[in-house]
PDB file of N, CA and C in Angstrom:
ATOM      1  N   UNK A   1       0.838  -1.182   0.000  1.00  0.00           N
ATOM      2  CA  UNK A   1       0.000   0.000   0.000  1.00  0.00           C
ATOM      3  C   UNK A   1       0.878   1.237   0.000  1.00  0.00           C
ATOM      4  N   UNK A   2       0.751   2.240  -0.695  1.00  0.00           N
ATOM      5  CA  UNK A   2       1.067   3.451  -0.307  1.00  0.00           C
ATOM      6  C   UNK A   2       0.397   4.540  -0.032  1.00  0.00           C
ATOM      7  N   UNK A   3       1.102   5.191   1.042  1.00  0.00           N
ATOM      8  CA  UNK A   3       0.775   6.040   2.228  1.00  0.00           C
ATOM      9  C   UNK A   3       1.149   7.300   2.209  1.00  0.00           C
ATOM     10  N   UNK A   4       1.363   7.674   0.858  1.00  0.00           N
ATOM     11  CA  UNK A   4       1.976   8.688   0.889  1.00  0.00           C
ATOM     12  C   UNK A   4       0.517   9.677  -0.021  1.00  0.00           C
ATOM     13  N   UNK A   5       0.799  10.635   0.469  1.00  0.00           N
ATOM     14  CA  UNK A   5      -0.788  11.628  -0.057  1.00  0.00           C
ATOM     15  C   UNK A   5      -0.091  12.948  -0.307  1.00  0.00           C
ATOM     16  N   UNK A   6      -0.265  13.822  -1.670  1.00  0.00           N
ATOM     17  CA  UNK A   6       0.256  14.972  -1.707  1.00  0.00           C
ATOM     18  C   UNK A   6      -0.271  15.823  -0.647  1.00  0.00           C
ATOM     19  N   UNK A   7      -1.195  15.646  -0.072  1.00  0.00           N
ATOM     20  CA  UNK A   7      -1.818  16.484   0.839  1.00  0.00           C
ATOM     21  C   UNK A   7      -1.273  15.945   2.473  1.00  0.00           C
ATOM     22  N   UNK A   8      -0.898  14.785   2.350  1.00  0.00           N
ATOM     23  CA  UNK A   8      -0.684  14.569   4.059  1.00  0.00           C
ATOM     24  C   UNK A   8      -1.120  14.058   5.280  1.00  0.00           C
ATOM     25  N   UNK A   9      -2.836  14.090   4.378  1.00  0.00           N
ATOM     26  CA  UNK A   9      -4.194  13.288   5.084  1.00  0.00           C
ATOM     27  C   UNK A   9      -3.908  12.102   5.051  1.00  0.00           C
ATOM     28  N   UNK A  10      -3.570  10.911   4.159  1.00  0.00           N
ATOM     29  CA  UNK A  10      -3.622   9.491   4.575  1.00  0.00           C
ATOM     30  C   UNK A  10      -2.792   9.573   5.448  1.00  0.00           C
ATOM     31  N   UNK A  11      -1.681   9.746   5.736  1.00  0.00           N
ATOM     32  CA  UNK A  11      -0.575   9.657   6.487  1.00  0.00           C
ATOM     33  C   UNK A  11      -0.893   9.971   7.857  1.00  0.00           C
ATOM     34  N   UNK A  12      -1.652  10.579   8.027  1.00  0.00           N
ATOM     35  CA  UNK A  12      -2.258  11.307   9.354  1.00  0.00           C
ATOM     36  C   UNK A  12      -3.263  10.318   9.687  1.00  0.00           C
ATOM     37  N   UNK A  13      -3.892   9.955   8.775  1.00  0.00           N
ATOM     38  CA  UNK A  13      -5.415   8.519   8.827  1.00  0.00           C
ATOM     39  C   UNK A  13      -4.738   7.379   9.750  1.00  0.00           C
ATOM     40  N   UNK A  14      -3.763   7.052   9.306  1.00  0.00           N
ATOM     41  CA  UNK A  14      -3.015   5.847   9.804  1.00  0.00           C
ATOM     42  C   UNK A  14      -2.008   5.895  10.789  1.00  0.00           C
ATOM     43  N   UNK A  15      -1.285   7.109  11.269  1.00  0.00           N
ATOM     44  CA  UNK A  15      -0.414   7.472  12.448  1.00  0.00           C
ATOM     45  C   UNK A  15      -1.070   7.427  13.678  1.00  0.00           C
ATOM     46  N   UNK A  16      -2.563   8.261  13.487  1.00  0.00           N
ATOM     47  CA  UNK A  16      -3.209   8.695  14.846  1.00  0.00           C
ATOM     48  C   UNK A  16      -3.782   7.025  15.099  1.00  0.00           C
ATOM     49  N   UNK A  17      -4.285   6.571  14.362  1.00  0.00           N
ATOM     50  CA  UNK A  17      -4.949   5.287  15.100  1.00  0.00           C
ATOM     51  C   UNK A  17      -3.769   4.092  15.303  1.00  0.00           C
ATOM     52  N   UNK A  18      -2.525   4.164  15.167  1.00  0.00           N
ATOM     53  CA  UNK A  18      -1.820   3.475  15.242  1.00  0.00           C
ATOM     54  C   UNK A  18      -1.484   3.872  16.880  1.00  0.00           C
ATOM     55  N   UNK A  19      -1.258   5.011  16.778  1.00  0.00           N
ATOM     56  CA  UNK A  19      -0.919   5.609  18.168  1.00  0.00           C
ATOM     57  C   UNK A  19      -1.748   4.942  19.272  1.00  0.00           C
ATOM     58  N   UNK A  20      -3.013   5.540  19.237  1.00  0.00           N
ATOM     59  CA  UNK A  20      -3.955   5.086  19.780  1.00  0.00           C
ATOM     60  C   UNK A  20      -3.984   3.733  20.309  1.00  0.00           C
ATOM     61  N   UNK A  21      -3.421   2.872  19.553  1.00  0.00           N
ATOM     62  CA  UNK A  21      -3.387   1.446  20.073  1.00  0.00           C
ATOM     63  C   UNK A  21      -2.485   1.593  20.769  1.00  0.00           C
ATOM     64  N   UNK A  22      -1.193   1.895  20.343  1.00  0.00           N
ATOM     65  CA  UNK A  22       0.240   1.753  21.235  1.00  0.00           C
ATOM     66  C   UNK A  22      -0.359   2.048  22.526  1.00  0.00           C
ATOM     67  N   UNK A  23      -0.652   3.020  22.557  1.00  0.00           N
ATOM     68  CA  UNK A  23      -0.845   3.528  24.052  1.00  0.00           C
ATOM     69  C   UNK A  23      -2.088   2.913  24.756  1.00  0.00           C
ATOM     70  N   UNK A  24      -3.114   2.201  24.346  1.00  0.00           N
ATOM     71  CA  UNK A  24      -4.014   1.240  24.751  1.00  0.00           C
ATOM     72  C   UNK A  24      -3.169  -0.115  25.099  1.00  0.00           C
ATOM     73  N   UNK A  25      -2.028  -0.293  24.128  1.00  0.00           N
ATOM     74  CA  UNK A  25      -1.381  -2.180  24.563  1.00  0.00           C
ATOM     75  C   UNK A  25      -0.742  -1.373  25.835  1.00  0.00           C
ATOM     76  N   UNK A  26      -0.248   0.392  26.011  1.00  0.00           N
ATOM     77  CA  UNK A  26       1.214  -0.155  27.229  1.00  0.00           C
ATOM     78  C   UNK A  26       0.027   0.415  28.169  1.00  0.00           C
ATOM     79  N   UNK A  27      -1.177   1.160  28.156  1.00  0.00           N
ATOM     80  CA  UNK A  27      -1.538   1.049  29.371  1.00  0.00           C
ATOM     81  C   UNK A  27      -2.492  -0.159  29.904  1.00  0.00           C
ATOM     82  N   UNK A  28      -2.840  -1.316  29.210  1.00  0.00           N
ATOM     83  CA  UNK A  28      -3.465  -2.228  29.520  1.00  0.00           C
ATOM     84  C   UNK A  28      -2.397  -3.155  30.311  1.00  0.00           C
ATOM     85  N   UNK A  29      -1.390  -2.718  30.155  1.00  0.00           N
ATOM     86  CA  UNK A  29       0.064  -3.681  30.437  1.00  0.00           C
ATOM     87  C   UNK A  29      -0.096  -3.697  32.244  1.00  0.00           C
ATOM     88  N   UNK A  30       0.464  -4.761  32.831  1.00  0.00           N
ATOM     89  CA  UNK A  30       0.978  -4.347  34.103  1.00  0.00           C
ATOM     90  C   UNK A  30       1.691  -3.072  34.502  1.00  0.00           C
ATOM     91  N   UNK A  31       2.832  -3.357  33.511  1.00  0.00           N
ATOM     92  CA  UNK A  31       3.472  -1.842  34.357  1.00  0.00           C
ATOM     93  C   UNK A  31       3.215  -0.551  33.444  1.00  0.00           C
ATOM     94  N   UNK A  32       1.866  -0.154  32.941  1.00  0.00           N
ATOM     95  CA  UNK A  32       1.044   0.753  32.470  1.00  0.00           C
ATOM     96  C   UNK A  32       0.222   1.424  33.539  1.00  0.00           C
ATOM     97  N   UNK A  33      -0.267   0.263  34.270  1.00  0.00           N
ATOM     98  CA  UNK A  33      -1.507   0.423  35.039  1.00  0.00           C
ATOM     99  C   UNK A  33      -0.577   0.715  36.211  1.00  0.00           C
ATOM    100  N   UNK A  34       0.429   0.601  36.259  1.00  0.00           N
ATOM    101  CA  UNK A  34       0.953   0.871  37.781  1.00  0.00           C
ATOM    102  C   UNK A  34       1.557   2.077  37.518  1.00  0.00           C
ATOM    103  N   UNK A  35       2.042   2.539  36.355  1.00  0.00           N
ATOM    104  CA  UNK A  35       1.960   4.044  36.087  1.00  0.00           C
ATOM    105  C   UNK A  35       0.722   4.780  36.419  1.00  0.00           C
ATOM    106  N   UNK A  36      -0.127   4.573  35.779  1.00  0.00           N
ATOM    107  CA  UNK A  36      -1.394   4.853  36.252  1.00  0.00           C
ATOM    108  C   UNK A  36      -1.452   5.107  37.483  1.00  0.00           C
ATOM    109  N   UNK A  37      -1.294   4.380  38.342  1.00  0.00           N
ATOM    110  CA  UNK A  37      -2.134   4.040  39.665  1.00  0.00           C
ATOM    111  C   UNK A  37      -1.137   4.926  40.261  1.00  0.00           C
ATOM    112  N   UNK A  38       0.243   5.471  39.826  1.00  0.00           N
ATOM    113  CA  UNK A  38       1.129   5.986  40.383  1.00  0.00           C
ATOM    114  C   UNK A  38       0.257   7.281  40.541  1.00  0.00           C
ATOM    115  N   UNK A  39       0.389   7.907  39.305  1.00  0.00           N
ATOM    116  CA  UNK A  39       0.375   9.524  38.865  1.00  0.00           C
ATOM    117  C   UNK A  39      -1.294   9.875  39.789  1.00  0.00           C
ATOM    118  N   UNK A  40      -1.922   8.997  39.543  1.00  0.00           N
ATOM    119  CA  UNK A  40      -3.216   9.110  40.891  1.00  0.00           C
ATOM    120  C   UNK A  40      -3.112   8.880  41.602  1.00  0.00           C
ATOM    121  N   UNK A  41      -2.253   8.621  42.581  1.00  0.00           N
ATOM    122  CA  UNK A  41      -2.125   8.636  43.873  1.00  0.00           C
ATOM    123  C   UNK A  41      -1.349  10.240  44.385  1.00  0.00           C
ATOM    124  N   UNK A  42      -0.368  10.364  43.272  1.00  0.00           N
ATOM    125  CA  UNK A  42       0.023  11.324  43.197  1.00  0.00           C
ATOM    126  C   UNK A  42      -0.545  12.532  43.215  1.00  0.00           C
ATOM    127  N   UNK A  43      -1.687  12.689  42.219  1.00  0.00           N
ATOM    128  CA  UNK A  43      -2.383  14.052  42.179  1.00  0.00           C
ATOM    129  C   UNK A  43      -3.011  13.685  42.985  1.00  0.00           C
ATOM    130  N   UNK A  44      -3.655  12.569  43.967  1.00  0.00           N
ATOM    131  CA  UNK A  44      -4.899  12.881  44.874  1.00  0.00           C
ATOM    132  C   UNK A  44      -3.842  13.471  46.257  1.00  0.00           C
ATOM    133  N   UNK A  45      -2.777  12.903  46.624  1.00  0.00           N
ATOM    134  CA  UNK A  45      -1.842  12.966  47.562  1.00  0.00           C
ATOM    135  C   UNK A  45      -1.789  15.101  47.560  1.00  0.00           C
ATOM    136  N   UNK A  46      -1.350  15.388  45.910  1.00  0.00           N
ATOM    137  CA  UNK A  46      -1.390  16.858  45.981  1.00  0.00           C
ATOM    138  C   UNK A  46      -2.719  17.782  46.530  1.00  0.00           C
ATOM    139  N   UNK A  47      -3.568  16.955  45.855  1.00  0.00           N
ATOM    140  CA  UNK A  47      -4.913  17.708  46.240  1.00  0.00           C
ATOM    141  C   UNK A  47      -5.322  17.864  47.792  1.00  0.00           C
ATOM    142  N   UNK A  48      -4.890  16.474  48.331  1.00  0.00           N
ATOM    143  CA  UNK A  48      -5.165  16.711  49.991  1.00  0.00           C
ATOM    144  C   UNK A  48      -4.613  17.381  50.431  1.00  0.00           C
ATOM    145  N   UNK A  49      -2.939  17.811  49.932  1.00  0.00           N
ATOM    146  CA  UNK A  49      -1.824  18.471  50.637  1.00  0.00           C
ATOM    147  C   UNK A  49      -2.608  19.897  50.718  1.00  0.00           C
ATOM    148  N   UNK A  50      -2.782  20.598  49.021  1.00  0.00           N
ATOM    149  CA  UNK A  50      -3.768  21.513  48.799  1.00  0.00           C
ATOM    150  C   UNK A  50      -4.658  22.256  49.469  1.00  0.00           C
ATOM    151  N   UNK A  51      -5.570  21.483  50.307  1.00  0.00           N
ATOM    152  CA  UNK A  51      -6.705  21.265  50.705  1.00  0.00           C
ATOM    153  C   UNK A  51      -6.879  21.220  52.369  1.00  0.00           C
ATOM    154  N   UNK A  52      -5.888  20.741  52.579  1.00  0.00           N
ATOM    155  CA  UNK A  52      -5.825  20.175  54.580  1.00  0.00           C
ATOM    156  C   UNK A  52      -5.802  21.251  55.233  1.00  0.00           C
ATOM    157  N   UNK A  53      -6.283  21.595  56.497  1.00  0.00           N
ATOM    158  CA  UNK A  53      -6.685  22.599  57.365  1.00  0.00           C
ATOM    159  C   UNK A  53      -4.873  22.422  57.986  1.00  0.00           C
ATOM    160  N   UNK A  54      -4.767  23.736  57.884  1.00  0.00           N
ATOM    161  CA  UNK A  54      -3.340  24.165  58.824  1.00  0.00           C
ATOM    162  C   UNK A  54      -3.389  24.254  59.933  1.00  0.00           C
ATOM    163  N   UNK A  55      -2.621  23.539  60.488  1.00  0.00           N
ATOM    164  CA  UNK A  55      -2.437  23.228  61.856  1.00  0.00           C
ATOM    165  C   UNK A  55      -2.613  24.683  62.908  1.00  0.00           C
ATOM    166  N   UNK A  56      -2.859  25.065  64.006  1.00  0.00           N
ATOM    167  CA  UNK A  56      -2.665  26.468  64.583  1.00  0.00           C
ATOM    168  C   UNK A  56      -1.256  26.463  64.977  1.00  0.00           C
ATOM    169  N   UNK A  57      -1.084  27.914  65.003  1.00  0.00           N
ATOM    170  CA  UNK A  57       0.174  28.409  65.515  1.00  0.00           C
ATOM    171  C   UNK A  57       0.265  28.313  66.711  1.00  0.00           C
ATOM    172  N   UNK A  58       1.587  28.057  66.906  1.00  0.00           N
ATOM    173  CA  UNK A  58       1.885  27.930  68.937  1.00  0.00           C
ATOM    174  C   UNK A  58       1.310  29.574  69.874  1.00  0.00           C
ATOM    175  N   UNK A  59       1.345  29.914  70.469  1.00  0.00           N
ATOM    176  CA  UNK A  59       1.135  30.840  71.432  1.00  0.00           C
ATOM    177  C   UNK A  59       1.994  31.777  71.109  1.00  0.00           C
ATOM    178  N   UNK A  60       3.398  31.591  71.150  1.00  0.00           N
ATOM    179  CA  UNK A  60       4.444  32.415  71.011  1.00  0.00           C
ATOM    180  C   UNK A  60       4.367  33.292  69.454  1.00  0.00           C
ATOM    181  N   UNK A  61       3.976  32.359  68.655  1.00  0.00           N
ATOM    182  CA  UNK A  61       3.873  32.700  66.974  1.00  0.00           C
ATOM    183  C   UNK A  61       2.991  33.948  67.231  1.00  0.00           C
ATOM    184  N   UNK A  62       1.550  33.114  67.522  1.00  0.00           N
ATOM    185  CA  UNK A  62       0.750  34.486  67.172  1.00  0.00           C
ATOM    186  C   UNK A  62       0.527  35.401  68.043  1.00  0.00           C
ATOM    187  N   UNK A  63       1.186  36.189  68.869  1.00  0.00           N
ATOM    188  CA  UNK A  63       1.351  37.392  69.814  1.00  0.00           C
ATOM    189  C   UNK A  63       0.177  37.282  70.664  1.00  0.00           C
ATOM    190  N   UNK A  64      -0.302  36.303  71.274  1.00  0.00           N
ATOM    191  CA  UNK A  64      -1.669  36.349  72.111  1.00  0.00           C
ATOM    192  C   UNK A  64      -1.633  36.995  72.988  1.00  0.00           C
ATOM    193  N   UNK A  65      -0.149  37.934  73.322  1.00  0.00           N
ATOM    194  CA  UNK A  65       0.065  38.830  74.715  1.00  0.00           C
ATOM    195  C   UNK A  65      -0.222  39.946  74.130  1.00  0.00           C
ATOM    196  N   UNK A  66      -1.554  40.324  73.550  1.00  0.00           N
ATOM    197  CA  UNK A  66      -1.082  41.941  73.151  1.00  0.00           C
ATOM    198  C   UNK A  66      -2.087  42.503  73.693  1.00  0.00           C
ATOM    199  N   UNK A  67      -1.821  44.002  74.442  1.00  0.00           N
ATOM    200  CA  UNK A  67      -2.841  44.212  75.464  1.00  0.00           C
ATOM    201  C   UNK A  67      -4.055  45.075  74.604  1.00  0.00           C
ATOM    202  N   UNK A  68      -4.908  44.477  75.690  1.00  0.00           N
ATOM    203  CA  UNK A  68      -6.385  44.956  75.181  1.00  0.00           C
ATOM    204  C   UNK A  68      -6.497  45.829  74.675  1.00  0.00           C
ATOM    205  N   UNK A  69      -6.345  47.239  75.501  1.00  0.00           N
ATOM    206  CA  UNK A  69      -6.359  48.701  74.688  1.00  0.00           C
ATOM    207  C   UNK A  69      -6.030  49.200  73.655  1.00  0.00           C
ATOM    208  N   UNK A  70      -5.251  48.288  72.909  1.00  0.00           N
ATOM    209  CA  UNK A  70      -4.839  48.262  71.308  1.00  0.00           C
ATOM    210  C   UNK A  70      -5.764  48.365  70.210  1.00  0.00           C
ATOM    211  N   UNK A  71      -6.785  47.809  70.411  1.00  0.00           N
ATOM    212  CA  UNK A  71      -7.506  47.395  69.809  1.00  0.00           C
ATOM    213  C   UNK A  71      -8.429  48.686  69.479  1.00  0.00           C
ATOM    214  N   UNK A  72      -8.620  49.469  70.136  1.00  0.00           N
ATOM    215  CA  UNK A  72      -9.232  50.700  69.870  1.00  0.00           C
ATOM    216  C   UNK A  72      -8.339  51.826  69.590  1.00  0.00           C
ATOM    217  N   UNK A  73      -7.421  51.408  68.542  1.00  0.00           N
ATOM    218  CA  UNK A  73      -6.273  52.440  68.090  1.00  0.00           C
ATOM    219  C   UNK A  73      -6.095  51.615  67.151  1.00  0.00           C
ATOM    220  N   UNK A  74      -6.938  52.315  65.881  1.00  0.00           N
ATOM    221  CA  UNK A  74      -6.030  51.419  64.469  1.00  0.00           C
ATOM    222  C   UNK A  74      -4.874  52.212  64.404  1.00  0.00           C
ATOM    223  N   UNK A  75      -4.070  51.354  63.047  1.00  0.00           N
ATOM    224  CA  UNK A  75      -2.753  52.081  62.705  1.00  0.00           C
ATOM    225  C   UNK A  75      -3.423  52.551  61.748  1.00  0.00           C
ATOM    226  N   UNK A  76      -2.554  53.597  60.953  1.00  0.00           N
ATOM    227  CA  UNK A  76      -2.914  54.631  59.864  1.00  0.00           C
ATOM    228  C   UNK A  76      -2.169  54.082  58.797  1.00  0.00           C
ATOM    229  N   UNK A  77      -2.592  54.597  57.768  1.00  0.00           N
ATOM    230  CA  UNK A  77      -2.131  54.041  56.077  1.00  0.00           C
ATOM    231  C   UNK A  77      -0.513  53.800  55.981  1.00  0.00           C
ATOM    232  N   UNK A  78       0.567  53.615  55.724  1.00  0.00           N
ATOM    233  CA  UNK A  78       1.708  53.347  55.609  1.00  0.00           C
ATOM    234  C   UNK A  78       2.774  53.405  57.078  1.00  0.00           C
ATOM    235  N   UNK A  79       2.128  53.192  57.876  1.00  0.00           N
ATOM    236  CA  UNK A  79       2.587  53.643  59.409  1.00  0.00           C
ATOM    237  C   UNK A  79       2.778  52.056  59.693  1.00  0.00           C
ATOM    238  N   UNK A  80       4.576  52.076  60.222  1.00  0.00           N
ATOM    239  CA  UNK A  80       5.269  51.217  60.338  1.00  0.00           C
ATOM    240  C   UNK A  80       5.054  50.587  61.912  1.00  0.00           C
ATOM    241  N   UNK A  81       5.368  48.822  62.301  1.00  0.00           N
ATOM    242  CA  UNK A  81       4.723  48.687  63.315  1.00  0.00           C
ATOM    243  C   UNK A  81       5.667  49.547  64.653  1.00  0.00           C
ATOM    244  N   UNK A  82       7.091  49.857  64.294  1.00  0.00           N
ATOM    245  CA  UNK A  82       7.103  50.615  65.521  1.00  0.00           C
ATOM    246  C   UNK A  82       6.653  51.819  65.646  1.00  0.00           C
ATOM    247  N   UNK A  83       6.405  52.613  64.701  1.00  0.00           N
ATOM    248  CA  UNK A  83       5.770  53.963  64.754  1.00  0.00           C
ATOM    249  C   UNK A  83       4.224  53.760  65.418  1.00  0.00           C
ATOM    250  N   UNK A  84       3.806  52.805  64.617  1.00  0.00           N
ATOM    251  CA  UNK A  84       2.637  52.450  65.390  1.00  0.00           C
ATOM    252  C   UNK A  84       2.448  52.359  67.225  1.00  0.00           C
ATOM    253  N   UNK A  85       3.419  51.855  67.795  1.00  0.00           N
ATOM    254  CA  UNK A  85       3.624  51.403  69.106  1.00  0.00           C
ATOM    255  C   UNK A  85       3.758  52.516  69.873  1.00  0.00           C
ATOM    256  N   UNK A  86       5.205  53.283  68.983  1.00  0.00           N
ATOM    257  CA  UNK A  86       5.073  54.665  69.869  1.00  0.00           C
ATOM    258  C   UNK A  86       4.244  55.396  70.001  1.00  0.00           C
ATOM    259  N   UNK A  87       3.811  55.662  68.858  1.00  0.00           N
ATOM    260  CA  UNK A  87       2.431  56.587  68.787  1.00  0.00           C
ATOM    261  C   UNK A  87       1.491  56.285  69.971  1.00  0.00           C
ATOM    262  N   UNK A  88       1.006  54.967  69.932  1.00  0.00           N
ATOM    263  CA  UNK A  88      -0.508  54.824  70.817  1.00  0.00           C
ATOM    264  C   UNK A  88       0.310  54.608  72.302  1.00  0.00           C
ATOM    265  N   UNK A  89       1.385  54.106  72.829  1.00  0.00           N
ATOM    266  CA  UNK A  89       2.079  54.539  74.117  1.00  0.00           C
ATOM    267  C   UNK A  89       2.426  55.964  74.326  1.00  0.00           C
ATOM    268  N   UNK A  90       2.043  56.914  73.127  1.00  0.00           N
ATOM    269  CA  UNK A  90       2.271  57.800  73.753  1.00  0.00           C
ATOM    270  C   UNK A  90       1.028  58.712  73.967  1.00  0.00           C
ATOM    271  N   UNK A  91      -0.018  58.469  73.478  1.00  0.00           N
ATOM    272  CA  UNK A  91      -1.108  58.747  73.117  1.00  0.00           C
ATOM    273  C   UNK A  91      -1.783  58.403  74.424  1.00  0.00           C
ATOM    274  N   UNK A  92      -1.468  57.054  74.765  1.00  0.00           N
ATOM    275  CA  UNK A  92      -2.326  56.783  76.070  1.00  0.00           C
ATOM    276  C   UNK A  92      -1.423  57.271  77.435  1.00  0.00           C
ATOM    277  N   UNK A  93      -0.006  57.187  77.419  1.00  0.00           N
ATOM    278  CA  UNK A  93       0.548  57.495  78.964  1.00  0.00           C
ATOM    279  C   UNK A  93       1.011  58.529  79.147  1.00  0.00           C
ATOM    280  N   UNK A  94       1.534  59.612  77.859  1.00  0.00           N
ATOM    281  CA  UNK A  94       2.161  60.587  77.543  1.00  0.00           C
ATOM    282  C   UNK A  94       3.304  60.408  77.576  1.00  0.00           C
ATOM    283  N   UNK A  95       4.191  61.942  77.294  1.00  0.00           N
ATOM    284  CA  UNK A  95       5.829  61.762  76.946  1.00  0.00           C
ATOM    285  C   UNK A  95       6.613  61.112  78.016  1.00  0.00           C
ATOM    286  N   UNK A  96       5.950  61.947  79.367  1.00  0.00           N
ATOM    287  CA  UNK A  96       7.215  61.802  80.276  1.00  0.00           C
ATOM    288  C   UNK A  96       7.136  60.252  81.487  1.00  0.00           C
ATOM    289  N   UNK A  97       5.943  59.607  80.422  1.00  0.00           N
ATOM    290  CA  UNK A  97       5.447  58.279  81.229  1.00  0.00           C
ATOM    291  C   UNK A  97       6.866  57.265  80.991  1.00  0.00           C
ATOM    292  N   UNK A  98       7.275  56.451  81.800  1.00  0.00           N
ATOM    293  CA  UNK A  98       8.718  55.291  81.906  1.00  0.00           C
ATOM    294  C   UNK A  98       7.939  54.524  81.108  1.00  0.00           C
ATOM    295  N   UNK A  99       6.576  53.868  80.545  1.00  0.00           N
ATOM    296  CA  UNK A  99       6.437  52.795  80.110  1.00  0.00           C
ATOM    297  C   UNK A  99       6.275  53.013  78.146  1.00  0.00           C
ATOM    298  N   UNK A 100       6.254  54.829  78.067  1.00  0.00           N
ATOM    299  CA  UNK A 100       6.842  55.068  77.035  1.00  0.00           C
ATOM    300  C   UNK A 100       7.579  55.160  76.060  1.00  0.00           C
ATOM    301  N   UNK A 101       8.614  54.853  77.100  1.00  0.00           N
ATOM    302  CA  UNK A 101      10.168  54.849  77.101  1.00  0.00           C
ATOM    303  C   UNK A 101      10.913  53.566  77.073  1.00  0.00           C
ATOM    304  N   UNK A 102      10.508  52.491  77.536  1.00  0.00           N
ATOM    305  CA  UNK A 102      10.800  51.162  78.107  1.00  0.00           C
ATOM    306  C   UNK A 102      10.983  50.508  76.746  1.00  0.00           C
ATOM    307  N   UNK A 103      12.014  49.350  76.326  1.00  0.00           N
ATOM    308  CA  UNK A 103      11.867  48.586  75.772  1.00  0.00           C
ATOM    309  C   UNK A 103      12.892  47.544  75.767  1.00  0.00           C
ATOM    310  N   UNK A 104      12.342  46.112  75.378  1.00  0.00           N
ATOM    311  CA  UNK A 104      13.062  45.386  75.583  1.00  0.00           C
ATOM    312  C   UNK A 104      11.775  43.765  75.715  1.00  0.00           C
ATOM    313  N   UNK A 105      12.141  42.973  76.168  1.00  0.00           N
ATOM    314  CA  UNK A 105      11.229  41.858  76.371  1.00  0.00           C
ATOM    315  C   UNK A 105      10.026  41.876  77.105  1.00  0.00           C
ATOM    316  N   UNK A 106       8.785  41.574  77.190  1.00  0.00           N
ATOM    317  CA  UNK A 106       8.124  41.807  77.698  1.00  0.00           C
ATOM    318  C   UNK A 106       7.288  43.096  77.994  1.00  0.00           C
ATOM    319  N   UNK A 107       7.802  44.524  77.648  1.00  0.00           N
ATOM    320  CA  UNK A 107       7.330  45.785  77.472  1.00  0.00           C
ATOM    321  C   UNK A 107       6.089  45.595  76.612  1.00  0.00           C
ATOM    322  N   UNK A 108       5.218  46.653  76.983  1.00  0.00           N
ATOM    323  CA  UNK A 108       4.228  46.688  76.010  1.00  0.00           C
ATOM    324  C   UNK A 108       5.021  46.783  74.715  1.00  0.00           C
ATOM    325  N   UNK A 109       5.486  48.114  74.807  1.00  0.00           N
ATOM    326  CA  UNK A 109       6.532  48.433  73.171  1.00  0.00           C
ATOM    327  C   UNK A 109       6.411  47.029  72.571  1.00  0.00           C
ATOM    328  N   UNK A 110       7.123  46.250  72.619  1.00  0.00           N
ATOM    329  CA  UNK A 110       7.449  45.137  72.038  1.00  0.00           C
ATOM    330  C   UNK A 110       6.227  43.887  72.123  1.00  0.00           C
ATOM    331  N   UNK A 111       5.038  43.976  72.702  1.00  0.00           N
ATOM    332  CA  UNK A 111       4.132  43.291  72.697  1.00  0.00           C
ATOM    333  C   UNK A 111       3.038  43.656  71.184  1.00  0.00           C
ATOM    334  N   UNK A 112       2.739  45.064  71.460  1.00  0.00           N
ATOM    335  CA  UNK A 112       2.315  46.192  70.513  1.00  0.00           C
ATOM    336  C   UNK A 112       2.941  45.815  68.853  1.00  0.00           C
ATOM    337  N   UNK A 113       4.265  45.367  69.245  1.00  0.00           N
ATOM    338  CA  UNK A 113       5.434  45.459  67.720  1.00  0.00           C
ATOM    339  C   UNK A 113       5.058  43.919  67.019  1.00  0.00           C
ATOM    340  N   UNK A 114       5.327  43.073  68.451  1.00  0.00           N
ATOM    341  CA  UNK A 114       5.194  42.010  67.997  1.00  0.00           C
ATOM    342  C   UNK A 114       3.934  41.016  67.477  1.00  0.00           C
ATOM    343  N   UNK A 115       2.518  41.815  67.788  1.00  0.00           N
ATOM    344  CA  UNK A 115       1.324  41.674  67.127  1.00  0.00           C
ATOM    345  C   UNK A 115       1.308  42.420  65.732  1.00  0.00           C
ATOM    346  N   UNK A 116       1.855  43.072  65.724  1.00  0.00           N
ATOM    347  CA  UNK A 116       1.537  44.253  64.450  1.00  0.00           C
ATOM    348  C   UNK A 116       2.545  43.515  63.577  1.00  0.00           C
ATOM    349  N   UNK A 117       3.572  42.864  63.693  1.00  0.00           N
ATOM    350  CA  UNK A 117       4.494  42.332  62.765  1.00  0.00           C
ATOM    351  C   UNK A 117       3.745  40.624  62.358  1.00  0.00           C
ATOM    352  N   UNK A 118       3.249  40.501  63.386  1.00  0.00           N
ATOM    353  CA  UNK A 118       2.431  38.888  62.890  1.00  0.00           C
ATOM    354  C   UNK A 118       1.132  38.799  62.697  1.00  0.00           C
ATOM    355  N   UNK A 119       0.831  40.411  62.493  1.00  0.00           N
ATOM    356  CA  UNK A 119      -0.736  40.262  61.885  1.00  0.00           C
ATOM    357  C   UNK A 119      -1.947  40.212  63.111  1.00  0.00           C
ATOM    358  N   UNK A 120      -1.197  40.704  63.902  1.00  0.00           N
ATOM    359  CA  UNK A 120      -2.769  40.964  65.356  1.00  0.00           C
ATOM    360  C   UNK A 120      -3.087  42.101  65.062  1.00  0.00           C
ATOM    361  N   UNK A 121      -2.687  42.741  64.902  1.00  0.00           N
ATOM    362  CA  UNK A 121      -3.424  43.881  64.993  1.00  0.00           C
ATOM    363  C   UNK A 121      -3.579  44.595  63.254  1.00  0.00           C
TER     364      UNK A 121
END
């Protein structure tokens, strides 16, 4: 027989259904189907990963020490979280208050900073 067509169509008639089989004998095969069974386990494995509820953050992560009164002091449009901190410590105790001034572990300052940097406030 010849298979040859000035146009290109027989040639195409007889490639695609040839194909078609090939790939029907190797996935009917044992180690077709265990390809198979691979690549789906695989995408279902992604989809759960996808999908699974995130665990909560420890205590320490999400700043659960941040004091109440914060909360009725948003921050303002491009206002950085320590500007933020000073501002409302100074807003609530004034200039010449020590807890204005204070910083270091445990200070509001740094309670204030450390919600505003992990998204409490």
């Amino acid at each position: 027989m010849n298979f040859v067509d000035p146009e290109g169509e027989a040639v195409q008639v007889v490639i695609v259904p040839a194909a078609v089989v090939i790939v029907a004998v190797v996935l009917a095969s044992p180690p077709g189907q265990k390809a198979i069974q691979d690549l789906a386990t695989k995408v279902i494995t992604e989809i759960n990963d996808y999908f699974a509820k995130k665990s909560k953050e420890s205590a320490k992560q999400r700043a659960t020490d941040i004091p109440s009164w914060t909360s009725s002091c948003p921050r303002k449009p491009n206002e950085g979280c320590k500007e933020y901190a000073k501002r409302i410590l100074f807003e609530k105790y004034g200039a010449n208050d020590i807890r204005v001034k204070l910083r270091g572990p445990g200070t509001e300052y740094s309670k204030i900073v450390k919600a505003c940097e992990r998204g409490g406030l």
